[in-house]
C-alpha atoms as a PDB file:
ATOM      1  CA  UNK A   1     -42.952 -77.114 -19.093  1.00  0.00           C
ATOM      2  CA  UNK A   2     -44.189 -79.559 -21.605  1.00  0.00           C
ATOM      3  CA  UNK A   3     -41.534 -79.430 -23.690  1.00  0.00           C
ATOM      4  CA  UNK A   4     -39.319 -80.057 -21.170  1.00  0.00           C
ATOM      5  CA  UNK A   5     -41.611 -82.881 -19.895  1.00  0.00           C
ATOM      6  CA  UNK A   6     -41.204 -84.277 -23.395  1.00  0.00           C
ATOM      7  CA  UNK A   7     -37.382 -84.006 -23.636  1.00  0.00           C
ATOM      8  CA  UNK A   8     -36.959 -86.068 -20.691  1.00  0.00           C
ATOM      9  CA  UNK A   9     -39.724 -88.558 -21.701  1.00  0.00           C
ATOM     10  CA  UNK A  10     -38.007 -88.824 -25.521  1.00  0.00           C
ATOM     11  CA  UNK A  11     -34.448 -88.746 -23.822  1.00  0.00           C
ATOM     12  CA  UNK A  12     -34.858 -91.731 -21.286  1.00  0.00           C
ATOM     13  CA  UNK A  13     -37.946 -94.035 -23.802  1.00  0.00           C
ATOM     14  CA  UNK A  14     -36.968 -92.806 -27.262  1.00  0.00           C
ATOM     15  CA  UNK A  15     -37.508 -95.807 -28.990  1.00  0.00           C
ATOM     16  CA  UNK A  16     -41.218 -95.563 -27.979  1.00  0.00           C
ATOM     17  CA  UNK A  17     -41.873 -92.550 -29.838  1.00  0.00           C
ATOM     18  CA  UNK A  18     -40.635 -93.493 -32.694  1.00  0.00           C
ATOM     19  CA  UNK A  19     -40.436 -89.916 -35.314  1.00  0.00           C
ATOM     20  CA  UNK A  20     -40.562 -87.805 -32.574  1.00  0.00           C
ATOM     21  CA  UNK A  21     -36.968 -86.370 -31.360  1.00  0.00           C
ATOM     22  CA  UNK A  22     -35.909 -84.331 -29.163  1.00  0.00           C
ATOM     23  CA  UNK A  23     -35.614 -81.456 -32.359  1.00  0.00           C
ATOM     24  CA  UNK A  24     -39.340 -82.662 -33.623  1.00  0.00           C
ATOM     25  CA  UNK A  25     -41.111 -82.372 -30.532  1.00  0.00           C
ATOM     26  CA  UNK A  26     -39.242 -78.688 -29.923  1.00  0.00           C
ATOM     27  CA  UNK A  27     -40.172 -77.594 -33.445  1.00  0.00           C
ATOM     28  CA  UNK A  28     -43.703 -78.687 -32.763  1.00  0.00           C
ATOM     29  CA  UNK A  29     -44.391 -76.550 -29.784  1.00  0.00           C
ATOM     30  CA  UNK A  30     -42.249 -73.436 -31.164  1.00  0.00           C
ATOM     31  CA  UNK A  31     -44.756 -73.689 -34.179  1.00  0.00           C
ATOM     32  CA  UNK A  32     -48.174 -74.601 -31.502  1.00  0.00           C
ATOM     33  CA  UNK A  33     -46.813 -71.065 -30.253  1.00  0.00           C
ATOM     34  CA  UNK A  34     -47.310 -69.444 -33.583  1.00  0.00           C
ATOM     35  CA  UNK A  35     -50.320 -71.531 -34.767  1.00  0.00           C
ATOM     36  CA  UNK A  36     -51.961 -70.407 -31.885  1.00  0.00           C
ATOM     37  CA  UNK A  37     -51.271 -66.634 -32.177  1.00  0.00           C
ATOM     38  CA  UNK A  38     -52.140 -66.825 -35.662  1.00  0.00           C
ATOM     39  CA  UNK A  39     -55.021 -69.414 -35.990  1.00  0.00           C
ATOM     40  CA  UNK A  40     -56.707 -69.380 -32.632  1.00  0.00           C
ATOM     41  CA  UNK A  41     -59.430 -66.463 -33.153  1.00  0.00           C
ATOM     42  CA  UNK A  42     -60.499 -64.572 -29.923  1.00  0.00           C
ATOM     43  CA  UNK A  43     -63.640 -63.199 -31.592  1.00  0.00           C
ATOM     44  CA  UNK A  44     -65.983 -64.979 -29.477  1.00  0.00           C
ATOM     45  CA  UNK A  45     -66.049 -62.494 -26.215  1.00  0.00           C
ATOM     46  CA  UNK A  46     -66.700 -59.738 -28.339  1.00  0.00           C
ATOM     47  CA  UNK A  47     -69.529 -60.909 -30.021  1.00  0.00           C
ATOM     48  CA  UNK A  48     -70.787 -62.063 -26.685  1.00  0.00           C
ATOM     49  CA  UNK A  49     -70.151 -59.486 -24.316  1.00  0.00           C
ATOM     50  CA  UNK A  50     -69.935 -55.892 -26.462  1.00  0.00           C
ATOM     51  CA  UNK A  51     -72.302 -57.073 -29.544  1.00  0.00           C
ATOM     52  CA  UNK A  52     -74.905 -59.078 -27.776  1.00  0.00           C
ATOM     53  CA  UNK A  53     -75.013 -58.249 -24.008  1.00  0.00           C
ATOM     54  CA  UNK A  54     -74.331 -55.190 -24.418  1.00  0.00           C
ATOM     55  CA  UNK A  55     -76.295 -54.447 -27.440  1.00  0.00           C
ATOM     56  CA  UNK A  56     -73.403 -53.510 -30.231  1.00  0.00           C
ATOM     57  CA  UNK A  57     -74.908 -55.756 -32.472  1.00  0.00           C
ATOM     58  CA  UNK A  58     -77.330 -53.076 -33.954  1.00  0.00           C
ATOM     59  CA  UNK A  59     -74.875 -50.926 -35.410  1.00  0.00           C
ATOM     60  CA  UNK A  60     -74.000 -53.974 -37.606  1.00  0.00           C
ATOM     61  CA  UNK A  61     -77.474 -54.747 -38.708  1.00  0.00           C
ATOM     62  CA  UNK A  62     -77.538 -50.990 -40.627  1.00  0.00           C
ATOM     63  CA  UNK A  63     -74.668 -51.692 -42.870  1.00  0.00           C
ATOM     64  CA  UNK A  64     -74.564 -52.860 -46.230  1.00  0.00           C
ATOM     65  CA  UNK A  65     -72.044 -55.747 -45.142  1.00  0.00           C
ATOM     66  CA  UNK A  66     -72.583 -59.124 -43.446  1.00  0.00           C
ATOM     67  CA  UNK A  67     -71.941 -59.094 -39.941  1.00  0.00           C
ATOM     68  CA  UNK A  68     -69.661 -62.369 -40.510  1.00  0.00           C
ATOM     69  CA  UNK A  69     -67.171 -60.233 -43.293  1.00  0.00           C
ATOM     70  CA  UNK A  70     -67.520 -57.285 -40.971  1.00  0.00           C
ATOM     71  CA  UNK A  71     -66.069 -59.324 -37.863  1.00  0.00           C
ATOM     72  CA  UNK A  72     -63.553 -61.286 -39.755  1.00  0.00           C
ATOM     73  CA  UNK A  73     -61.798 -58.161 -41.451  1.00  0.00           C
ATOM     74  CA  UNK A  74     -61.881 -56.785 -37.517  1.00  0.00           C
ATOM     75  CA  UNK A  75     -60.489 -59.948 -36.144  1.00  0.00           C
ATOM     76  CA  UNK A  76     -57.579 -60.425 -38.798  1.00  0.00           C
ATOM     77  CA  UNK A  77     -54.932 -57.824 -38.226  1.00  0.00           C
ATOM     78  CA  UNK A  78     -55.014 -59.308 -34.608  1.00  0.00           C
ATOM     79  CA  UNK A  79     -54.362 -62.662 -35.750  1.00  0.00           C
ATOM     80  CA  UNK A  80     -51.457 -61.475 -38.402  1.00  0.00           C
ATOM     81  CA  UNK A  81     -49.994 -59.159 -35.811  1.00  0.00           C
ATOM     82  CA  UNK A  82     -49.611 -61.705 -32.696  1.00  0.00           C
ATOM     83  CA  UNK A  83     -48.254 -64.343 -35.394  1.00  0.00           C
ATOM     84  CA  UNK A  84     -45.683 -62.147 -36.430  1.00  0.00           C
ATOM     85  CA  UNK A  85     -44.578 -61.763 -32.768  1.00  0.00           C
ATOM     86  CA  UNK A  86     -44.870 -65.591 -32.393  1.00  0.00           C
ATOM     87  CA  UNK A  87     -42.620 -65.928 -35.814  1.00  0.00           C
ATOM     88  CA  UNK A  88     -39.664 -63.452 -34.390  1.00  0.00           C
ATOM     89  CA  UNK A  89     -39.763 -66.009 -31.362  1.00  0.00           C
ATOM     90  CA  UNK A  90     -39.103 -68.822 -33.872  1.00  0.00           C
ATOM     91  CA  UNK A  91     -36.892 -67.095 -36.083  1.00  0.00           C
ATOM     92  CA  UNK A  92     -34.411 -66.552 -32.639  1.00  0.00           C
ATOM     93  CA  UNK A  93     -34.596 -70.083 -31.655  1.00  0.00           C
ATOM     94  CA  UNK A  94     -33.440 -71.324 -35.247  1.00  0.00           C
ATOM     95  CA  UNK A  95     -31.005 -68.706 -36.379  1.00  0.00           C
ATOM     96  CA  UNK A  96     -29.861 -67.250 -33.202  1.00  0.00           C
ATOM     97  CA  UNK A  97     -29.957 -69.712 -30.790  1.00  0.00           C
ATOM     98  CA  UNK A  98     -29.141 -72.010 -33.908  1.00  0.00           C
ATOM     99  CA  UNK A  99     -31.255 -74.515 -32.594  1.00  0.00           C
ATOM    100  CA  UNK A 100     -31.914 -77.109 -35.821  1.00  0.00           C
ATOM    101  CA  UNK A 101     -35.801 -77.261 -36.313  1.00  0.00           C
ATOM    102  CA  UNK A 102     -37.107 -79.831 -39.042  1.00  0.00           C
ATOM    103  CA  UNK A 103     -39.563 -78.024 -41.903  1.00  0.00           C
ATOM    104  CA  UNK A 104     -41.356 -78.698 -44.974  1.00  0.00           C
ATOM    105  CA  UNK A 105     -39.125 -78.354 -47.495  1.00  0.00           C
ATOM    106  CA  UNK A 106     -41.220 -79.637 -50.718  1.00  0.00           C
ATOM    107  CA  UNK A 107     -42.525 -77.378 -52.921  1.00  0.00           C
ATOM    108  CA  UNK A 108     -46.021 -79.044 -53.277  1.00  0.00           C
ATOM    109  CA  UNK A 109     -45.955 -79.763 -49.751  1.00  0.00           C
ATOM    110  CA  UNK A 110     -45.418 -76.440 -48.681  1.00  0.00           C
ATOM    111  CA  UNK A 111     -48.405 -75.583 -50.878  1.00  0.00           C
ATOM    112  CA  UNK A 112     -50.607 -78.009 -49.332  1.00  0.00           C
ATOM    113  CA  UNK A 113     -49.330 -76.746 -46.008  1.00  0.00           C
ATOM    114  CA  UNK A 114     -50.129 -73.560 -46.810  1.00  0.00           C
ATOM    115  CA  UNK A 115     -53.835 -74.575 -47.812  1.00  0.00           C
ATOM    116  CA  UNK A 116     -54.238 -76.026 -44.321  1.00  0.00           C
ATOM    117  CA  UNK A 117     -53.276 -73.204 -42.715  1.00  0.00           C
ATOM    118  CA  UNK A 118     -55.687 -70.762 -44.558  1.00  0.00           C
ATOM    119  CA  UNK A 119     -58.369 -73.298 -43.665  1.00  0.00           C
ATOM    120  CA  UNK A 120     -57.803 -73.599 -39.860  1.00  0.00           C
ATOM    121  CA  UNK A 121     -58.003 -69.889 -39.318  1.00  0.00           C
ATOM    122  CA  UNK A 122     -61.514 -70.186 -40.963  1.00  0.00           C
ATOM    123  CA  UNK A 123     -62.398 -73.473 -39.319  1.00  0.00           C
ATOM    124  CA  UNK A 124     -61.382 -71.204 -35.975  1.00  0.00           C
ATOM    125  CA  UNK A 125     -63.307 -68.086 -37.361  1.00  0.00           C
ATOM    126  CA  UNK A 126     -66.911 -69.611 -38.122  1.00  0.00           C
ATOM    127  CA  UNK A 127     -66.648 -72.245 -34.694  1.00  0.00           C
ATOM    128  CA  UNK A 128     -65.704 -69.015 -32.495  1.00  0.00           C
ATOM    129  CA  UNK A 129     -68.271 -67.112 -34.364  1.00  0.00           C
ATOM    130  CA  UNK A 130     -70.800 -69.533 -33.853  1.00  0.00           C
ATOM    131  CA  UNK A 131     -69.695 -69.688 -30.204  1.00  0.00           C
ATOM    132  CA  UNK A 132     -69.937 -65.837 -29.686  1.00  0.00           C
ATOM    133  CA  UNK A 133     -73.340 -66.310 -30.917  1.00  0.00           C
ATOM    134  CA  UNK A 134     -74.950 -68.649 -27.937  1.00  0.00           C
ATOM    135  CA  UNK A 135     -75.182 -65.654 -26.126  1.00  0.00           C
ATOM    136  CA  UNK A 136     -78.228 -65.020 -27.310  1.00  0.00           C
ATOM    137  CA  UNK A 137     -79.419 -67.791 -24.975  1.00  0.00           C
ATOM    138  CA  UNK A 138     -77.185 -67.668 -22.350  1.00  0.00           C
ATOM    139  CA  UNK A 139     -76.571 -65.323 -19.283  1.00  0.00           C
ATOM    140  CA  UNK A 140     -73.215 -66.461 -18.481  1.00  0.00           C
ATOM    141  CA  UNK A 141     -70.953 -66.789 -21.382  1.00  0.00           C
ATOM    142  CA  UNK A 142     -67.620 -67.704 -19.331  1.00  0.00           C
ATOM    143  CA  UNK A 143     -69.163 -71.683 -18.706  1.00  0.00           C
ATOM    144  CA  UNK A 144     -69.217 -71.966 -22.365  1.00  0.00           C
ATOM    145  CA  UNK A 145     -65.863 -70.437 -23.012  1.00  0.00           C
ATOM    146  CA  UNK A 146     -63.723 -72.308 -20.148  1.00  0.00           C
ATOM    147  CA  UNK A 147     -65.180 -75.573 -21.743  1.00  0.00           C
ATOM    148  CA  UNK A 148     -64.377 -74.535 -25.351  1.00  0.00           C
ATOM    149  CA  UNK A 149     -60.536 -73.996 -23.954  1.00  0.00           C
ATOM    150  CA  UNK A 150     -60.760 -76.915 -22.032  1.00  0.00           C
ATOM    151  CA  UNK A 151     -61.329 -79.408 -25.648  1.00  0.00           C
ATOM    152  CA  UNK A 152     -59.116 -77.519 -27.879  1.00  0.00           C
ATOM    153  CA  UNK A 153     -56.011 -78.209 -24.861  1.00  0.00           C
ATOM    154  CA  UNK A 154     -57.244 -81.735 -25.071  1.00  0.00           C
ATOM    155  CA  UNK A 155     -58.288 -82.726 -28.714  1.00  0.00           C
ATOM    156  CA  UNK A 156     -56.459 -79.473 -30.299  1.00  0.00           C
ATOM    157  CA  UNK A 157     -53.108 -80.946 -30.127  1.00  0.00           C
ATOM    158  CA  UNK A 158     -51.800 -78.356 -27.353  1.00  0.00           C
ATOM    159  CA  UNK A 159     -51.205 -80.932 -24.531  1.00  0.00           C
ATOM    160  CA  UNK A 160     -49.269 -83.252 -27.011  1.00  0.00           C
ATOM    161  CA  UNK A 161     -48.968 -84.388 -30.624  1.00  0.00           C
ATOM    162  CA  UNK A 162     -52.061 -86.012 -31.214  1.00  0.00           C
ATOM    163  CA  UNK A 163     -49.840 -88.945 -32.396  1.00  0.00           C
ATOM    164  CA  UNK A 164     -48.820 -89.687 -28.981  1.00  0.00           C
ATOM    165  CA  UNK A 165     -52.444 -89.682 -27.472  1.00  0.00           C
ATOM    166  CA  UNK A 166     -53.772 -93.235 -26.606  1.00  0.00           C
ATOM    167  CA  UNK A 167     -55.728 -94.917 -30.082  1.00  0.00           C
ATOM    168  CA  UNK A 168     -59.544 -94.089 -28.412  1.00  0.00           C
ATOM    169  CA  UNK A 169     -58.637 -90.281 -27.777  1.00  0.00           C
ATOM    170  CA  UNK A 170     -56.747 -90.025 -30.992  1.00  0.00           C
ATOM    171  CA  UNK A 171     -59.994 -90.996 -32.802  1.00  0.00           C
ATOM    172  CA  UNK A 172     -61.935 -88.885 -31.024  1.00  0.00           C
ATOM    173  CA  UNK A 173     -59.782 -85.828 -31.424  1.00  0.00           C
ATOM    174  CA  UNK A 174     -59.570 -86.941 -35.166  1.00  0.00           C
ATOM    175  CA  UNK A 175     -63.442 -86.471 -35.327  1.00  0.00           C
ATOM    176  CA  UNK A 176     -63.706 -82.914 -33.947  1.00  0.00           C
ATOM    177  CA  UNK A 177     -62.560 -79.889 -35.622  1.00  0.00           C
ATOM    178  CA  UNK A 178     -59.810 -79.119 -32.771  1.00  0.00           C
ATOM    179  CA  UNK A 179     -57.264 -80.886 -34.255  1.00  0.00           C
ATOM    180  CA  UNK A 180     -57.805 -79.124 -37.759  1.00  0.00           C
ATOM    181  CA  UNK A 181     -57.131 -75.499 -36.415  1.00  0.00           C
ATOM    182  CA  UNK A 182     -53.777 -75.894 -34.989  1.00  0.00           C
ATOM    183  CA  UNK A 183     -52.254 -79.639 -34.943  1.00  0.00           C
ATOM    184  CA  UNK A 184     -52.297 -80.627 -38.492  1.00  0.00           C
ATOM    185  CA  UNK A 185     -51.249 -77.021 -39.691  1.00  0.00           C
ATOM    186  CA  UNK A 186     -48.206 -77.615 -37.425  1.00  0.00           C
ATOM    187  CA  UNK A 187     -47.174 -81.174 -38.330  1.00  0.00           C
ATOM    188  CA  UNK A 188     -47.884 -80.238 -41.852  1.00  0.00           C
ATOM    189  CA  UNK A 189     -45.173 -77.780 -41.469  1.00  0.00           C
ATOM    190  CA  UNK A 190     -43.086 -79.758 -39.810  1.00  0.00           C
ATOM    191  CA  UNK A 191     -42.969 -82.224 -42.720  1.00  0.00           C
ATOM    192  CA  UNK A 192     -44.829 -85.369 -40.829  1.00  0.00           C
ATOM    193  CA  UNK A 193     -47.344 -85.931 -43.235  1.00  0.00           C
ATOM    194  CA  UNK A 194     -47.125 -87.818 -47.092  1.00  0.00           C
ATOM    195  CA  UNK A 195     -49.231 -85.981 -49.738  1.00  0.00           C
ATOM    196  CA  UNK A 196     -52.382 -88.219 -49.669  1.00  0.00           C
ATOM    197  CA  UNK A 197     -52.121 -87.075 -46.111  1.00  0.00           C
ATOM    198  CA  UNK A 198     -52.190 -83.467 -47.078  1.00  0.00           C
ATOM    199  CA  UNK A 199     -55.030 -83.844 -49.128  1.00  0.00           C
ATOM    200  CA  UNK A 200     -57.179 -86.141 -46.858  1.00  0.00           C
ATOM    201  CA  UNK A 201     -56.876 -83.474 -44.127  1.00  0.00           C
ATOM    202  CA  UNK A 202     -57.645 -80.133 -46.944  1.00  0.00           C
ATOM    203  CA  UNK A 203     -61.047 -82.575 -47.343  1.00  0.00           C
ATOM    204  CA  UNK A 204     -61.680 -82.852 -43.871  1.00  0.00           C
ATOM    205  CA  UNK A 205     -61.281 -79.229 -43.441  1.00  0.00           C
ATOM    206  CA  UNK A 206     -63.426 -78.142 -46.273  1.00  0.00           C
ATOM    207  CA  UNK A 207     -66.180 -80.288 -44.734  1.00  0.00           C
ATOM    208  CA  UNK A 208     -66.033 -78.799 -41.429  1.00  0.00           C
ATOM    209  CA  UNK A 209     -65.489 -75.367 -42.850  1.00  0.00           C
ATOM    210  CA  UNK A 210     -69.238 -76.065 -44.876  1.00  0.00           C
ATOM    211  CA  UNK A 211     -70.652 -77.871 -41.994  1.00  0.00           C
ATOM    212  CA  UNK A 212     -70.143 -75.141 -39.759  1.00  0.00           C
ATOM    213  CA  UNK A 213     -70.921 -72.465 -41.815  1.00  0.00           C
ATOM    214  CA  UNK A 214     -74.336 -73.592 -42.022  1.00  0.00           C
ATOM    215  CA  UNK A 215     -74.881 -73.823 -38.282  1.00  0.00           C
ATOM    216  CA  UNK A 216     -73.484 -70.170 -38.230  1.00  0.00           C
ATOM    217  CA  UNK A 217     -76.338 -69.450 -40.354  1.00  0.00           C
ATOM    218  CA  UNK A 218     -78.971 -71.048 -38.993  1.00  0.00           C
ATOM    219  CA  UNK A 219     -77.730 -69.806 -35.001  1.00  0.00           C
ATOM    220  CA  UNK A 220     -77.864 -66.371 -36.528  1.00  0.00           C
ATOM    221  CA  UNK A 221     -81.146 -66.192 -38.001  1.00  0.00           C
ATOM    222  CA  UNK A 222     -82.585 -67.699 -34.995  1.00  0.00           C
ATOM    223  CA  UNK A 223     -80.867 -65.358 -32.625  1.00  0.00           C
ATOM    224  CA  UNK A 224     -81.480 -62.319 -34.649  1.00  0.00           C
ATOM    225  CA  UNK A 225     -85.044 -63.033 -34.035  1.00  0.00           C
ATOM    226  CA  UNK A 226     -84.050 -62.788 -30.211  1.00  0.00           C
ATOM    227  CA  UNK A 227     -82.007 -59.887 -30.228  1.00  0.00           C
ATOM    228  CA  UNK A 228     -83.168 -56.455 -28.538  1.00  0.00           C
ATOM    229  CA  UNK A 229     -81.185 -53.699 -28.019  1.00  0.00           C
ATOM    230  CA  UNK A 230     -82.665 -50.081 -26.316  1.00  0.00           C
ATOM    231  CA  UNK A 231     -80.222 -47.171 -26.817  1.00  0.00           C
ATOM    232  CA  UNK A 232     -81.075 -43.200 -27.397  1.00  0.00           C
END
């Protein structure tokens, strides 16, 4: 539906948008579909519901491996094996439906690109992580969650191209570490970004990647401390 909002809207204004086409735009959400298979972690209700509600977590505090390697190496295979199905969706559009999509073609770029995308999936890893985690204070999870989904639609880049969002919201989205899980992977991809671009947006990533890796920490130790579990 949005694309097809977005057709009409470039088709009848096009001068307004100015890069974005009627192939752009179509590329972009074909690649939000894979981004978000592939970069959006759903780790966050199990670490909630089976670890800490339902007292999972102690199995995890016996092993001679951090609970944050432990979950990621669980959480992976998910992530590579709904992006592969999101892929084959792309794949049909541009080879069998022979719809023209514009990529990266560069080969620095495509390196760059490829940084980006490493670093959202861990930008979405240690956020959802750290999400899972207010569970230890909380005895319904689900507020939390529907107001997690609610800013990534807005300030994520899933509604629209960030690009196209009034100046005010832009900034804001710009601010928060939405946009730098799935919207700059994808227009990286696509090829809308210069270098110095590239590289200002692998810095902002690396910061939030630091910044909340130490509030994982610091939520952990303090809910560890909270944590009891009764079994056999």
């Amino acid at each position: 539906l949005l694309l097809l909002f977005w057709w009409g809207a470039i088709r009848e204004h096009g001068e307004v948008y100015g890069q974005w086409t009627g192939s752009t735009i179509t590329s972009y959400y074909l690649l939000l579909a894979i981004a978000s298979s592939l970069l959006i972690v759903h780790i966050e209700e199990d670490v909630a519901f089976r670890d800490i509600k339902e007292g999972g977590l102690v199995k995890y505090l016996l092993r001679p491996f951090s609970y944050f390697t432990i979950k990621f190496m669980e959480e992976l295979p998910w992530r590579l094996v709904q992006g592969s199905f999101a892929l084959i969706v792309f794949l049909v559009f541009r080879f069998v439906l022979g719809i023209r999509l514009p990529l990266v073609s560069s080969p620095l770029e495509i390196v760059l690109a490829g940084f980006i995308i490493v670093l959202g999936l861990v930008i979405s890893y240690v956020f959802k992580m750290i999400l899972g985690l207010t569970a230890f204070w909380t005895t319904d999870f689900w507020g939390i969650l529907s107001i997690e989904q609610f800013l990534m639609s807005v300030f994520g880049g899933v509604i629209a191209p960030l690009m196209l969002y009034p100046t005010f919201l832009a900034n804001i989205a710009y601010a928060l570490p939405f946009a730098y899980i799935v919207y700059f992977p994808v227009i990286a991809i696509e090829g809308m970004l210069s270098i110095a671009e590239l590289f200002h947006v692998i810095a902002v990533q690396i910061v939030w990647v630091i910044l909340l890796y130490i509030v994982f920490r610091w939520v952990w130790r303090r809910g560890v401390s909270e944590f009891s579990s009764v079994g056999q």
